[in-house]
PDB file of N, CA and C in Angstrom:
ATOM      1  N   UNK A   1     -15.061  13.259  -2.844  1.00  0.00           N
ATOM      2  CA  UNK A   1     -13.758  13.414  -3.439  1.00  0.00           C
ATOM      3  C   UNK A   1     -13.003  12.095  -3.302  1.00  0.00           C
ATOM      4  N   UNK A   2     -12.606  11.594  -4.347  1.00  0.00           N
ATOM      5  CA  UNK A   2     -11.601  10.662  -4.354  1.00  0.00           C
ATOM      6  C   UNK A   2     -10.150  10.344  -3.495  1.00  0.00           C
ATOM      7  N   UNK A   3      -9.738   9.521  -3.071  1.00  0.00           N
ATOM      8  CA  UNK A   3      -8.937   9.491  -2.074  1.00  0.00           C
ATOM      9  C   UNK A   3      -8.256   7.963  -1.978  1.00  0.00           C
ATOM     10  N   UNK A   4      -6.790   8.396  -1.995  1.00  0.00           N
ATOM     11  CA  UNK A   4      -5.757   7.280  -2.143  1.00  0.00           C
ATOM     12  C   UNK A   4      -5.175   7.270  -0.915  1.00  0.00           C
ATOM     13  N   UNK A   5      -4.932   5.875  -0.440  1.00  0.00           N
ATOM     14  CA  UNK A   5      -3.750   5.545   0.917  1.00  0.00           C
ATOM     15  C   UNK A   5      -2.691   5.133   0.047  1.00  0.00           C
ATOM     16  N   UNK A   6      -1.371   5.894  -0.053  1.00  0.00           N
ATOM     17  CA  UNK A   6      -0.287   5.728  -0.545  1.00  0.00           C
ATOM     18  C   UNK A   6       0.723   4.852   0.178  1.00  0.00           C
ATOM     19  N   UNK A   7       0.761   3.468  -0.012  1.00  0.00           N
ATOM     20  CA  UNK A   7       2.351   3.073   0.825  1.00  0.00           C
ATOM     21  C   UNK A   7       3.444   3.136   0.247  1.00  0.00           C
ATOM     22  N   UNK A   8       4.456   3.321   1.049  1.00  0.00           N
ATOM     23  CA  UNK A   8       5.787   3.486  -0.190  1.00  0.00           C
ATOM     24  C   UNK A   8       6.687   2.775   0.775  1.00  0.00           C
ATOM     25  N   UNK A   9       7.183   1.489   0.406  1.00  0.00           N
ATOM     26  CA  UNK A   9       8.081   0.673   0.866  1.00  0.00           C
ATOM     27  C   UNK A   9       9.452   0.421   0.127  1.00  0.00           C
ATOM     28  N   UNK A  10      10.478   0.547   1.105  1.00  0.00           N
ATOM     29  CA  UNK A  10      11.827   0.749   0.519  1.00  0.00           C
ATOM     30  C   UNK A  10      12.392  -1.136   0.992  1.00  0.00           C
ATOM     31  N   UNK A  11      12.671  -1.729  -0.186  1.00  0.00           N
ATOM     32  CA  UNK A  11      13.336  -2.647   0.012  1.00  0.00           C
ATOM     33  C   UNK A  11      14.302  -3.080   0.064  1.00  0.00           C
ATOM     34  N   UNK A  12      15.316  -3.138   1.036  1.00  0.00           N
ATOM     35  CA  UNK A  12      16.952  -2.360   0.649  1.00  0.00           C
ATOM     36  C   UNK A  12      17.600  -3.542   0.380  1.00  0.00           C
ATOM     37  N   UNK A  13      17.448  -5.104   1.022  1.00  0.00           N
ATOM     38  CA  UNK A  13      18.248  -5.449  -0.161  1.00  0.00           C
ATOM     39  C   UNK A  13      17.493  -6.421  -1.388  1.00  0.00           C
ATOM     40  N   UNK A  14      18.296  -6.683  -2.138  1.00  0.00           N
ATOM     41  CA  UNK A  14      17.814  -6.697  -3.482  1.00  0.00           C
ATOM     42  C   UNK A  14      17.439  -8.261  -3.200  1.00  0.00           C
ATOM     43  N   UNK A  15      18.452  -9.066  -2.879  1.00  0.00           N
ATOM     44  CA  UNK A  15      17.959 -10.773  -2.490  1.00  0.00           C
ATOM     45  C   UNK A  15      16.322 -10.721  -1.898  1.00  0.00           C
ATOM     46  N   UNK A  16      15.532  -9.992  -1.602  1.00  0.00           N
ATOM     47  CA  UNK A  16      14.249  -9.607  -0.813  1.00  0.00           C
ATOM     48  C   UNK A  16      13.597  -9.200  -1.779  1.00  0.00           C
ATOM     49  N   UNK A  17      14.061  -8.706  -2.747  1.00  0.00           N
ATOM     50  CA  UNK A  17      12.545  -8.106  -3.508  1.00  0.00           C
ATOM     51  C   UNK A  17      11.601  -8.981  -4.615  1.00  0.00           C
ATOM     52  N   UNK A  18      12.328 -10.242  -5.049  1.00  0.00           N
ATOM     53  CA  UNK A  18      11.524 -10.883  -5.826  1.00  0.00           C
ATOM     54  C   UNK A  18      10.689 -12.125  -4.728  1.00  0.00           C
ATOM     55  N   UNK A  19      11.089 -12.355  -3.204  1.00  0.00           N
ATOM     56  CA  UNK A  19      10.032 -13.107  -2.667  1.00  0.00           C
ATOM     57  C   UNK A  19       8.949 -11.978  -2.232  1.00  0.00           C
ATOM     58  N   UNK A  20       9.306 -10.181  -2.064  1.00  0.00           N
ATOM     59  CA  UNK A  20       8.222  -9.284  -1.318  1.00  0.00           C
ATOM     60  C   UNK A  20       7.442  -9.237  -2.603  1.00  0.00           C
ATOM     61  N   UNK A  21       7.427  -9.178  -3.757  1.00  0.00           N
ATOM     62  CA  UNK A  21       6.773  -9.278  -5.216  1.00  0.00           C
ATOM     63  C   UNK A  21       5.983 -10.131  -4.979  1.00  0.00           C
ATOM     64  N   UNK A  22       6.134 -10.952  -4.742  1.00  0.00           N
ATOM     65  CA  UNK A  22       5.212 -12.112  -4.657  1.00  0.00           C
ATOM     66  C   UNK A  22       4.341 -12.622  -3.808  1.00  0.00           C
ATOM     67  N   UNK A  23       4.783 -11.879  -2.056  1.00  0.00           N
ATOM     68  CA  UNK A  23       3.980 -11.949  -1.682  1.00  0.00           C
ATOM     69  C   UNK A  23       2.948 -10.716  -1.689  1.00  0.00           C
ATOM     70  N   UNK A  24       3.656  -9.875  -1.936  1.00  0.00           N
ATOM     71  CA  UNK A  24       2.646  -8.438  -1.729  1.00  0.00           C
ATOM     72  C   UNK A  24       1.156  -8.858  -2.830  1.00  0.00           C
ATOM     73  N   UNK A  25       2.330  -9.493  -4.056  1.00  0.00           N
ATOM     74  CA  UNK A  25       1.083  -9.429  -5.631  1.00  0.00           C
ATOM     75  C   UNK A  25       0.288 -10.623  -4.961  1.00  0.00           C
ATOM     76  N   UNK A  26       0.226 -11.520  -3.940  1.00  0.00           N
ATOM     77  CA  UNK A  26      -0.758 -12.915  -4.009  1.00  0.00           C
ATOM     78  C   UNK A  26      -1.267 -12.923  -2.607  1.00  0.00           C
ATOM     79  N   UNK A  27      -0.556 -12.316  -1.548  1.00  0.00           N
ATOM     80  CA  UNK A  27      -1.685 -12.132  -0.260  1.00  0.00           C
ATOM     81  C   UNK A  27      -1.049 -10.998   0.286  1.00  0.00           C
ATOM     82  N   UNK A  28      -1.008  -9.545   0.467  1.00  0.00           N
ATOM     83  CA  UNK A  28      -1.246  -8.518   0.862  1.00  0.00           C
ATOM     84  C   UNK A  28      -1.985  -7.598  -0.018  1.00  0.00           C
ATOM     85  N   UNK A  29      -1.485  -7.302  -0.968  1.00  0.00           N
ATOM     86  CA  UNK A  29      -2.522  -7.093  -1.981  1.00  0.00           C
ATOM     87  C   UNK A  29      -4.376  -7.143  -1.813  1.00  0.00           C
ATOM     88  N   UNK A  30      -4.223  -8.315  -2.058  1.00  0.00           N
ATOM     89  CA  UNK A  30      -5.961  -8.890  -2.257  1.00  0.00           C
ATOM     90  C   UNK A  30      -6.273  -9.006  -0.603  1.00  0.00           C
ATOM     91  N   UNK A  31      -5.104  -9.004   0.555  1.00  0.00           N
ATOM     92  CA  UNK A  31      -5.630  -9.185   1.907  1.00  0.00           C
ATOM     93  C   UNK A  31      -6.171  -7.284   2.344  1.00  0.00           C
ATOM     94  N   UNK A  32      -5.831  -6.787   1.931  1.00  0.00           N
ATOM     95  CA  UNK A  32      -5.759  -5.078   2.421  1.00  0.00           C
ATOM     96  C   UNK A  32      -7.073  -4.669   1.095  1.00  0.00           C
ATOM     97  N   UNK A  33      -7.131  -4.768   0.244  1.00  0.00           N
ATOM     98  CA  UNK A  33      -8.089  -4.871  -1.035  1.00  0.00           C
ATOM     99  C   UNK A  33      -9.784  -4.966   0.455  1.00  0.00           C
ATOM    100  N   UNK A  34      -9.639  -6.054   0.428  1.00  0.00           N
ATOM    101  CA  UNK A  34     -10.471  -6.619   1.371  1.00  0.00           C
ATOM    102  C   UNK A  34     -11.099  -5.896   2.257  1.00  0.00           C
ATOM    103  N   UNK A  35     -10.240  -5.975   3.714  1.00  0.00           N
ATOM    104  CA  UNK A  35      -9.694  -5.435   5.070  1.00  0.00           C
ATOM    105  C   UNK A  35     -10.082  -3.966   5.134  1.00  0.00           C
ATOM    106  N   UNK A  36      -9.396  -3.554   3.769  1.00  0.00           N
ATOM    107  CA  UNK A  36     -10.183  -1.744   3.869  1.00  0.00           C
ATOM    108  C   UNK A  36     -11.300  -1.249   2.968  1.00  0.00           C
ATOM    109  N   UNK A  37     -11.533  -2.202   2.505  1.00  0.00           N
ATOM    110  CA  UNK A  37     -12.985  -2.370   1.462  1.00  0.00           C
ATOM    111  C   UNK A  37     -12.578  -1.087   0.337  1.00  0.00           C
ATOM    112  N   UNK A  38     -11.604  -1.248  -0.079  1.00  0.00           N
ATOM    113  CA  UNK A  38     -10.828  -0.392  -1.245  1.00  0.00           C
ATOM    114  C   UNK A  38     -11.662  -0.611  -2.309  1.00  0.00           C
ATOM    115  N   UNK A  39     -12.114   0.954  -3.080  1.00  0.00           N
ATOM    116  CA  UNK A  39     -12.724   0.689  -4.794  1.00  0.00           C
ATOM    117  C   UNK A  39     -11.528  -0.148  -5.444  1.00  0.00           C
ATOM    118  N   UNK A  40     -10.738   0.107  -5.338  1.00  0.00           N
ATOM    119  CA  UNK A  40      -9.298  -0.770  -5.905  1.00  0.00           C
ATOM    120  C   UNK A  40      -8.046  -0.791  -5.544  1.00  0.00           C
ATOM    121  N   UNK A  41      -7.066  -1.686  -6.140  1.00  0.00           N
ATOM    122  CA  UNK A  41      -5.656  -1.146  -5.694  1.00  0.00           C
ATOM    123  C   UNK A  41      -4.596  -1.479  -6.614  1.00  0.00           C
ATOM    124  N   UNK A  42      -3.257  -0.563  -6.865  1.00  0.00           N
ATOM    125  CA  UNK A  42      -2.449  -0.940  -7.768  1.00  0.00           C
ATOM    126  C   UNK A  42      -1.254  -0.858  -6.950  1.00  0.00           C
ATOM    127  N   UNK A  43      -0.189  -1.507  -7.475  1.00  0.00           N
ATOM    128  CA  UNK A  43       1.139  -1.705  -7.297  1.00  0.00           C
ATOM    129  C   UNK A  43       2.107  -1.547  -8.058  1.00  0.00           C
ATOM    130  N   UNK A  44       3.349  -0.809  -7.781  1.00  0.00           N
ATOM    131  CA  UNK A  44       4.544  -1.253  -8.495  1.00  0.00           C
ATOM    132  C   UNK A  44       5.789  -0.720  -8.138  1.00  0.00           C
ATOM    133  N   UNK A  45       6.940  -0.945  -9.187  1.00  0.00           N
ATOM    134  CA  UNK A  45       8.374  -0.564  -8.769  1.00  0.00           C
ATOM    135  C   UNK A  45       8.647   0.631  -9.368  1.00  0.00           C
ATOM    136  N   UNK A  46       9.633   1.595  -8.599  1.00  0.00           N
ATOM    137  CA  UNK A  46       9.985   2.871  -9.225  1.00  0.00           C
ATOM    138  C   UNK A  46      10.471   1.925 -10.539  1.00  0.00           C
ATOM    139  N   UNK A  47      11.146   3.141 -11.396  1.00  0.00           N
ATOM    140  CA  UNK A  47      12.295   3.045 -12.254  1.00  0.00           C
ATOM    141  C   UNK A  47      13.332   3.428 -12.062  1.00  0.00           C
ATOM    142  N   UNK A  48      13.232   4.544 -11.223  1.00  0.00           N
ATOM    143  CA  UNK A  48      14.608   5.239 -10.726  1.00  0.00           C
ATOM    144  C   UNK A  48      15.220   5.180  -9.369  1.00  0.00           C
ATOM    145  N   UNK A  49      14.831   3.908  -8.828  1.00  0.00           N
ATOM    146  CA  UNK A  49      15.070   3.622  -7.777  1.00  0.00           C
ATOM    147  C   UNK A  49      14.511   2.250  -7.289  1.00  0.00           C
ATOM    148  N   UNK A  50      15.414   1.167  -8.120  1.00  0.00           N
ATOM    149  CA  UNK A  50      14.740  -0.341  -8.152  1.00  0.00           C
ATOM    150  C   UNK A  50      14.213  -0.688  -6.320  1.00  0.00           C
ATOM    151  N   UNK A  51      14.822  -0.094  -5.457  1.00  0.00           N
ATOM    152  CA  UNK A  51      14.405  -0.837  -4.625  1.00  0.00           C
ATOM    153  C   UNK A  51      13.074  -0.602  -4.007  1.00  0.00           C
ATOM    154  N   UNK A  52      12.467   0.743  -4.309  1.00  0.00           N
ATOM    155  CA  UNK A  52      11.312   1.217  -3.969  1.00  0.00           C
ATOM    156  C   UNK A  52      10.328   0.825  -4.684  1.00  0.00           C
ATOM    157  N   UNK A  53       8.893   0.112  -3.710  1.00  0.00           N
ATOM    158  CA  UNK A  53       7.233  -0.358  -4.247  1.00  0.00           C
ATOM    159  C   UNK A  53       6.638   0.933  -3.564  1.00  0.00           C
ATOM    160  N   UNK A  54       5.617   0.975  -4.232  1.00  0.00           N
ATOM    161  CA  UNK A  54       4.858   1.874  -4.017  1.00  0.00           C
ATOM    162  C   UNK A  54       3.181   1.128  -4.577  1.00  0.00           C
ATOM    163  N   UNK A  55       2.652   1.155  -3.420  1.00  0.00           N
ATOM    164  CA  UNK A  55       1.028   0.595  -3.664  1.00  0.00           C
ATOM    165  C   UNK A  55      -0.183   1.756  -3.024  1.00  0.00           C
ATOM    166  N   UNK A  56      -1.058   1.995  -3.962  1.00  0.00           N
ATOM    167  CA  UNK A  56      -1.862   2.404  -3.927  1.00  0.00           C
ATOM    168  C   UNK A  56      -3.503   1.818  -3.790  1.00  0.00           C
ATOM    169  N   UNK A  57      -4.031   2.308  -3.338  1.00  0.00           N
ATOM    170  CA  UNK A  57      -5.810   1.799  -2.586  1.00  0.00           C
ATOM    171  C   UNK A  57      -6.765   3.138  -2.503  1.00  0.00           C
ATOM    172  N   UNK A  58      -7.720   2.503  -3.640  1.00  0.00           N
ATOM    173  CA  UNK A  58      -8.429   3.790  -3.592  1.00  0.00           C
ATOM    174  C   UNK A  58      -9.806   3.811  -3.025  1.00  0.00           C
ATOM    175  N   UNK A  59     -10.472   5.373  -2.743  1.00  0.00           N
ATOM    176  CA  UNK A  59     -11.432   5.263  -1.976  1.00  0.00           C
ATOM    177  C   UNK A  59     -12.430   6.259  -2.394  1.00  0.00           C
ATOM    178  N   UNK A  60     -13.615   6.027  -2.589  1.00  0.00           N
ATOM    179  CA  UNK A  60     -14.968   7.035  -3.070  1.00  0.00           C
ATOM    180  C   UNK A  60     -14.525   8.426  -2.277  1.00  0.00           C
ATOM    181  N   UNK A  61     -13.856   8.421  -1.126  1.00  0.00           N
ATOM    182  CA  UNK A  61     -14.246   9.868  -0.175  1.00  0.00           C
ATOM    183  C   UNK A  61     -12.811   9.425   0.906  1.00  0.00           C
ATOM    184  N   UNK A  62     -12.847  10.853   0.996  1.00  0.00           N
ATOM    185  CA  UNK A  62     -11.322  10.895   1.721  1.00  0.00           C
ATOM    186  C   UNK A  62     -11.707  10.705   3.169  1.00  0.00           C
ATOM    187  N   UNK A  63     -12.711  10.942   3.532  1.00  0.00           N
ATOM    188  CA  UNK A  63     -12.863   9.999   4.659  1.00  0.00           C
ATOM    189  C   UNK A  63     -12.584   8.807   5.049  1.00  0.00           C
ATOM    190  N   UNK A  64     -13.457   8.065   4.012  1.00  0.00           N
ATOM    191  CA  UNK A  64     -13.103   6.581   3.627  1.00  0.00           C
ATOM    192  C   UNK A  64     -11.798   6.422   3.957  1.00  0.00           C
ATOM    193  N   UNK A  65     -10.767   6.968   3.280  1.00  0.00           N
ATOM    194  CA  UNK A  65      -8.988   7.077   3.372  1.00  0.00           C
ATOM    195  C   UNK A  65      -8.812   7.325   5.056  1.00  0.00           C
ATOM    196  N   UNK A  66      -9.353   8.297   5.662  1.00  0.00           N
ATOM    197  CA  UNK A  66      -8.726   8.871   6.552  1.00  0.00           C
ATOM    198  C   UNK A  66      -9.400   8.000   7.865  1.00  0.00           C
ATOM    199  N   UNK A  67      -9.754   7.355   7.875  1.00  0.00           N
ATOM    200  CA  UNK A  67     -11.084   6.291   9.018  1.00  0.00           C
ATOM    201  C   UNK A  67      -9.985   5.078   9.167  1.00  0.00           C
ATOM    202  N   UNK A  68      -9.156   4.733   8.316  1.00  0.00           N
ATOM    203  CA  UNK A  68      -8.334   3.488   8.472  1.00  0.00           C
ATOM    204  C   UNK A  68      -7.407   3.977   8.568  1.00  0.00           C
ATOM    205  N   UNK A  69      -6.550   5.371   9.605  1.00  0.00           N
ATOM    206  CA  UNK A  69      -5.269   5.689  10.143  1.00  0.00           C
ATOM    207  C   UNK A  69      -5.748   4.878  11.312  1.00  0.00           C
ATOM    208  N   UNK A  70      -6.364   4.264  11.763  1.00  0.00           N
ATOM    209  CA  UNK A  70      -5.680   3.777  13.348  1.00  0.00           C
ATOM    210  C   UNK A  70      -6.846   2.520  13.260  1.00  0.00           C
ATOM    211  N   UNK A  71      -7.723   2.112  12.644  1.00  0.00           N
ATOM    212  CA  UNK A  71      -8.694   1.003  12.164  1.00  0.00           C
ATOM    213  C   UNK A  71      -7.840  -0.413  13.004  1.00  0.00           C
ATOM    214  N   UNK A  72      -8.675  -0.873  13.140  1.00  0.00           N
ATOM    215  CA  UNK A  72      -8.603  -2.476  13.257  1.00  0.00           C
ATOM    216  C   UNK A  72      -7.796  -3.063  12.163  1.00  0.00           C
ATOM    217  N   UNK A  73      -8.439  -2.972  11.051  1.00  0.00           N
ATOM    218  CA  UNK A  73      -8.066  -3.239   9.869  1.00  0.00           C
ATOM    219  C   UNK A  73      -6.789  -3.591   9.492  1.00  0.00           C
ATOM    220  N   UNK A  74      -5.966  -1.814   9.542  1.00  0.00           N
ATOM    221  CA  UNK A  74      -5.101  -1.555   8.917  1.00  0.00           C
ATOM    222  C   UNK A  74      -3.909  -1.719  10.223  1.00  0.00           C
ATOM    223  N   UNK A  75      -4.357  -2.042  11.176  1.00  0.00           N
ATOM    224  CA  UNK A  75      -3.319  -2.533  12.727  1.00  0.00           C
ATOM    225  C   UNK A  75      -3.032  -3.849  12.064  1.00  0.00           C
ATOM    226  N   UNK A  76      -3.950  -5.139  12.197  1.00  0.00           N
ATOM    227  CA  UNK A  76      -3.658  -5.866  11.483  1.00  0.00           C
ATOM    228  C   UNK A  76      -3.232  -6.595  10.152  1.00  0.00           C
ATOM    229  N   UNK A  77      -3.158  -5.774   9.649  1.00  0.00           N
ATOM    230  CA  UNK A  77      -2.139  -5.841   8.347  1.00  0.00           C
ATOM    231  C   UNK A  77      -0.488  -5.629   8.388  1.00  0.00           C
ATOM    232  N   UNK A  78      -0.459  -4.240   9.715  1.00  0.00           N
ATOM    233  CA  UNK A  78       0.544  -3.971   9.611  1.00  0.00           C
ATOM    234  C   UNK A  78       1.035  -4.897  10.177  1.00  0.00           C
ATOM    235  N   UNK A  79       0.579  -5.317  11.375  1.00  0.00           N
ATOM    236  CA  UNK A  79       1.121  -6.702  12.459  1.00  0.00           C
ATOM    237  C   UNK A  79       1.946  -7.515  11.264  1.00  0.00           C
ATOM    238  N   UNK A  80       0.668  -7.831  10.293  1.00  0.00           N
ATOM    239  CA  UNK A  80       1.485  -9.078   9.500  1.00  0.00           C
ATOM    240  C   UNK A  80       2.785  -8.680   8.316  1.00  0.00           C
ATOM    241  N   UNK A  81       2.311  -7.598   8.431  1.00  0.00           N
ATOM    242  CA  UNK A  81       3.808  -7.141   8.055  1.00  0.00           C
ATOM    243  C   UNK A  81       5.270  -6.865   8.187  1.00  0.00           C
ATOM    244  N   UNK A  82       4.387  -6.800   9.392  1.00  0.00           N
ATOM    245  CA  UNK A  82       5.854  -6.303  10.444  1.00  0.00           C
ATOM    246  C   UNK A  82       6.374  -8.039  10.478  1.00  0.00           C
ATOM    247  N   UNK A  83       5.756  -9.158  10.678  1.00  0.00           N
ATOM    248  CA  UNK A  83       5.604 -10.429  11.085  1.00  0.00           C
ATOM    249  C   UNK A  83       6.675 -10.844   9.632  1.00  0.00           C
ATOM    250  N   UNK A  84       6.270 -10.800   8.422  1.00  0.00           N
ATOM    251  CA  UNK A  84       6.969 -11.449   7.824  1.00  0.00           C
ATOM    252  C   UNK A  84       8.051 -10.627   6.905  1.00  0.00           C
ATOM    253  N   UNK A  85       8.191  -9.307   7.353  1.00  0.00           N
ATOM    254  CA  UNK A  85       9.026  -8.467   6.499  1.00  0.00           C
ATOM    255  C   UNK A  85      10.256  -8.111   7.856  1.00  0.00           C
ATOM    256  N   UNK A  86       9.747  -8.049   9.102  1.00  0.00           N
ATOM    257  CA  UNK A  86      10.254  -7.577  10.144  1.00  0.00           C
ATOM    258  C   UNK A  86      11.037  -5.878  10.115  1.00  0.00           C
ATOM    259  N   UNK A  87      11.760  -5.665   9.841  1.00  0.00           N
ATOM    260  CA  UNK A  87      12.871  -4.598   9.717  1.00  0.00           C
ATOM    261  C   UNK A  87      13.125  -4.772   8.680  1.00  0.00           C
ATOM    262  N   UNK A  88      13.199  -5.023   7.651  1.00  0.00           N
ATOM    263  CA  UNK A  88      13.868  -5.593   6.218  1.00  0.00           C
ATOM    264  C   UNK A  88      12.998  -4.414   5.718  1.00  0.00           C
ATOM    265  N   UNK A  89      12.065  -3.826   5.438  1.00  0.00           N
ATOM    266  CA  UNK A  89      11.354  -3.303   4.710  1.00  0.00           C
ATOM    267  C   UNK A  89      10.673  -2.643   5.322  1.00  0.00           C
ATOM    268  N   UNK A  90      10.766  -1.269   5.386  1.00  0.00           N
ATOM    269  CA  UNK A  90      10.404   0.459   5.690  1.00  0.00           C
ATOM    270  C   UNK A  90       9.614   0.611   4.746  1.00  0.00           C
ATOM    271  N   UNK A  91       8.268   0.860   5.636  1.00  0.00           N
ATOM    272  CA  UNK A  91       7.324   1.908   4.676  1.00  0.00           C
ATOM    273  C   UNK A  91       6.872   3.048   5.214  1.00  0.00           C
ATOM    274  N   UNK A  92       6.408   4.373   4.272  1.00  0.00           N
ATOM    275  CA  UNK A  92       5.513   4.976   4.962  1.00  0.00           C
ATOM    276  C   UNK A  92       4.338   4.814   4.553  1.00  0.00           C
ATOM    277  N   UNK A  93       3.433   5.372   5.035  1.00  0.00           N
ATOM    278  CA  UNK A  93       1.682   5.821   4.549  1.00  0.00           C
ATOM    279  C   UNK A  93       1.709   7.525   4.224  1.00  0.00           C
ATOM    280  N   UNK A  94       0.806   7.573   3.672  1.00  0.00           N
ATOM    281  CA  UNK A  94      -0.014   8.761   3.301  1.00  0.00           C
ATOM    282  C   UNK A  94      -1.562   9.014   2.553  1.00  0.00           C
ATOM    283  N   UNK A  95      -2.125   9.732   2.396  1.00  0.00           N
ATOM    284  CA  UNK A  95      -3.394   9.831   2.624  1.00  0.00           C
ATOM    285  C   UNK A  95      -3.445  11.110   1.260  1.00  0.00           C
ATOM    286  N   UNK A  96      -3.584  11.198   0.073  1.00  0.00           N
ATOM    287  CA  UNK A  96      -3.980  11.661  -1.306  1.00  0.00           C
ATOM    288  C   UNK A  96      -5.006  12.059  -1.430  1.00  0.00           C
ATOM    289  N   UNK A  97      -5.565  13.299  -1.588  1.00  0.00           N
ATOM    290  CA  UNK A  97      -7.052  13.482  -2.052  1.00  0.00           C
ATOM    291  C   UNK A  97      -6.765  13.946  -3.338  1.00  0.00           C
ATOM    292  N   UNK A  98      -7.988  13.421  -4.246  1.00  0.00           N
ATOM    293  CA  UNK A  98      -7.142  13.856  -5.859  1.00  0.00           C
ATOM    294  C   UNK A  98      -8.382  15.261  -5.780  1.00  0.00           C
ATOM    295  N   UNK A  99      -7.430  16.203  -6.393  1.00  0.00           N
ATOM    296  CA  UNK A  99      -7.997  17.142  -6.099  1.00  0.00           C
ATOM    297  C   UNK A  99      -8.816  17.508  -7.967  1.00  0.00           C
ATOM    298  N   UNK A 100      -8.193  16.794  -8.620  1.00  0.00           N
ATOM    299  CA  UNK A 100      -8.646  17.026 -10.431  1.00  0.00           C
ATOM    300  C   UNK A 100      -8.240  15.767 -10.899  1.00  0.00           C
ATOM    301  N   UNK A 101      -9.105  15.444 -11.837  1.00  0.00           N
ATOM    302  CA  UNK A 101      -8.643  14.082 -12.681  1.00  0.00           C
ATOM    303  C   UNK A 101      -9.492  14.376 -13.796  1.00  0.00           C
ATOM    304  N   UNK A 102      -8.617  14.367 -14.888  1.00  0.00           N
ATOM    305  CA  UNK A 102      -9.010  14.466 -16.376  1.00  0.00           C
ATOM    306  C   UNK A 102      -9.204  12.613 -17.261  1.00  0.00           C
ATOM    307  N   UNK A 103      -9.809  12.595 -18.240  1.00  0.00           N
ATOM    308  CA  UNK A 103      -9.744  11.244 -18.286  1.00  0.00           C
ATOM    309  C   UNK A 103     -10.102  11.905 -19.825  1.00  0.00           C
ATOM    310  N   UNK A 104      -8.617  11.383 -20.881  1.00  0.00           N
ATOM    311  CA  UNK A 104      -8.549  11.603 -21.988  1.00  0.00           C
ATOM    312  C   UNK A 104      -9.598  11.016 -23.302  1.00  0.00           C
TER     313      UNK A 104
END
């Protein structure tokens, strides 16, 4: 079964969100891509709520998803997150199993 790690990061102020764009799209992104050996990953901004990203990483088996709650991996990512976002930027995680997917 297919399986997404959902982050959802709130960027509260707005002077912050076009340098976190940039770094998320050119090294967190492709660093976590990596790190959790993701089939893939997408990103982006609500609409109804400019300050919220939301990135997604997907995985053959919800295991796969559920093996990197406490990983090496995903410690060190957060480190560097915490490192260059500090408090400025709240996320959570969550863990998606797609339970149906139609493909038109």
């Amino acid at each position: 079964m297919t399986a997404y790690l959902v982050v959802r990061a709130v960027v509260a102020d707005p002077a912050d969100r076009a340098a976190f764009d940039h770094w998320y799209r050119t090294e967190h992104l492709p660093d976590a891509v990596k790190a959790f050996d993701a089939i893939s990953a997408m990103r982006g901004w609500s609409t109804l709520d400019p300050s919220v990203h939301t990135a997604f990483y997907r995985f053959d088996t919800l295991e796969a998803a559920q093996a990197l709650a406490d990983s090496p991996a995903i410690c060190a990512l957060i480190a560097e997150f915490d490192r260059v976002w500090d408090m400025r930027v709240v996320r959570t995680r969550d863990i998606l199993p797609i339970a149906d997917e139609l493909k038109g």
